[in-house]
Protein backbone atom coordinates (compact mmCIF):
# COMPACT_ATOMS: atom_id res chain seq x y z
CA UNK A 1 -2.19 2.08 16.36
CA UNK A 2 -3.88 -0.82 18.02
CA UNK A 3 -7.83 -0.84 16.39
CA UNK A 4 -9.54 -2.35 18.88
CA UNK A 5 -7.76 -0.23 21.80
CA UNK A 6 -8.59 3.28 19.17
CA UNK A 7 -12.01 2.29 19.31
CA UNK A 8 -12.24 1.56 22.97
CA UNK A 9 -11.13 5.01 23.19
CA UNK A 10 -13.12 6.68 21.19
CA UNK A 11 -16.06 5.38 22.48
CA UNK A 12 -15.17 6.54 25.80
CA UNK A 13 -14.22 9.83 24.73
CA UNK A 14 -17.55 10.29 22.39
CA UNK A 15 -19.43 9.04 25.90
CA UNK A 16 -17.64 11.84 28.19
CA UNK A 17 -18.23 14.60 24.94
CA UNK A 18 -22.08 13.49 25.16
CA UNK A 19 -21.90 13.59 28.80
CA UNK A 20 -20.65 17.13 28.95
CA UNK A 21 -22.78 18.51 25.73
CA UNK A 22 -25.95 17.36 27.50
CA UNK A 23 -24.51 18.98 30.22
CA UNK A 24 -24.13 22.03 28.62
CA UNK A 25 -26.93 22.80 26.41
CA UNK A 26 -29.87 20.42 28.37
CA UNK A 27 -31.05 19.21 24.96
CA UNK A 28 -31.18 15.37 23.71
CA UNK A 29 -31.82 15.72 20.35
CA UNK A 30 -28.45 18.81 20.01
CA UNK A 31 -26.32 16.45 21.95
CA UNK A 32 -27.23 13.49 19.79
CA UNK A 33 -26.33 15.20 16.59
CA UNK A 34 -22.97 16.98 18.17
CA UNK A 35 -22.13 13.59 19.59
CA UNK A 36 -22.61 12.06 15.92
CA UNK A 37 -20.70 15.17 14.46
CA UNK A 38 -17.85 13.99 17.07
CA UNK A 39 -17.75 10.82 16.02
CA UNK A 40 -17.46 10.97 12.38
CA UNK A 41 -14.71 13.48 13.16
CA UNK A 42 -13.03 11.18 15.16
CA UNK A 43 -12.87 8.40 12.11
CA UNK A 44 -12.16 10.33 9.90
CA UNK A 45 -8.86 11.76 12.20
CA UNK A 46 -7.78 8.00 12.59
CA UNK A 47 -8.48 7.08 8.65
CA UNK A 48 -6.33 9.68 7.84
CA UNK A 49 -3.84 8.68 10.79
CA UNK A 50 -3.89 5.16 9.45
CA UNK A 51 -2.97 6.31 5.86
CA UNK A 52 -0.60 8.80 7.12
CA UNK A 53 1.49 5.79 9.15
CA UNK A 54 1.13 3.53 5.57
CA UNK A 55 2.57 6.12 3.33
CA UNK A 56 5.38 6.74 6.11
CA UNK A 57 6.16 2.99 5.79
CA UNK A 58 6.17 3.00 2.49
CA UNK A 59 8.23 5.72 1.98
CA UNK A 60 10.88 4.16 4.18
CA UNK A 61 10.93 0.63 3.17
CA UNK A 62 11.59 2.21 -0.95
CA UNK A 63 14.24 4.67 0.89
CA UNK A 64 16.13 1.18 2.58
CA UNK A 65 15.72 -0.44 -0.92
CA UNK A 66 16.97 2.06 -2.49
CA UNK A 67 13.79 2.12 -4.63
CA UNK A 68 15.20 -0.57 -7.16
CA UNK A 69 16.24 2.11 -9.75
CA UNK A 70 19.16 3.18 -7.95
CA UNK A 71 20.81 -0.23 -7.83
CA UNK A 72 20.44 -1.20 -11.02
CA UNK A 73 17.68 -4.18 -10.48
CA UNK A 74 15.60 -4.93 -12.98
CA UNK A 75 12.09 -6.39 -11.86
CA UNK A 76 11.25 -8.42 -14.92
CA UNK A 77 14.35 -10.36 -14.93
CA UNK A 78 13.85 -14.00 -13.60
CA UNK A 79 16.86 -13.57 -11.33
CA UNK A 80 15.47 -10.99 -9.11
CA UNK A 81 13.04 -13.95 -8.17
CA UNK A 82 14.26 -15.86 -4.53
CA UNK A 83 13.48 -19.39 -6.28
CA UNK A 84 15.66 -20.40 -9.27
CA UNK A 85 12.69 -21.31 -11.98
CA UNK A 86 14.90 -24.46 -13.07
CA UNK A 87 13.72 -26.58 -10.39
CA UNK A 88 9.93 -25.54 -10.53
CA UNK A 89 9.61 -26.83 -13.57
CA UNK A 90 10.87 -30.47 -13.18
CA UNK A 91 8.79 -33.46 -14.44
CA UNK A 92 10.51 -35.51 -11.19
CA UNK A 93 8.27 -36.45 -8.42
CA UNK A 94 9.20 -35.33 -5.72
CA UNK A 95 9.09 -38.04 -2.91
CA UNK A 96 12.27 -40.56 -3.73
């Protein structure tokens, strides 16, 4: 879900739902509030969209990991780091 592109559309769908509630009922003010109604709707449809898509993510990056616990791993082990801490900790310079 591209943001800018969501709220591209949404703006021109809350412009075509004010269009046809003023339309409809022939009052400002009413279509003002409906249109307002719409459009909290509408973000609150694509926040939960948004967190919908992260916990679907989420659930299958742990379910290719295998979640850690299956395989054994231990996360406080130094080893499960991608940089051996033995040479981060050298008094070398290093430019030779």
């Amino acid at each position: 879900m591209y943001a800018p592109r969501v709220f591209a559309s949404m703006i021109g769908a809350l412009l075509a739902f004010a269009v046809a509630t003023y339309f409809l009922t022939q009052s400002l003010p009413r279509t003002l509030i409906e249109t307002i109604i719409c459009a909290i709707l509408l973000q609150v449809g694509y926040f939960l969209g948004v967190l919908y898509l992260s916990w679907k993510e989420t659930k299958a990056r742990r379910a290719r990991l295998g979640d850690g616990k299956t395989m054994g791993v231990s996360h406080t082990d130094d080893t499960s780091v991608g940089l051996p801490t033995s040479n981060m900790n050298r008094s070398e310079p290093l430019n030779r």
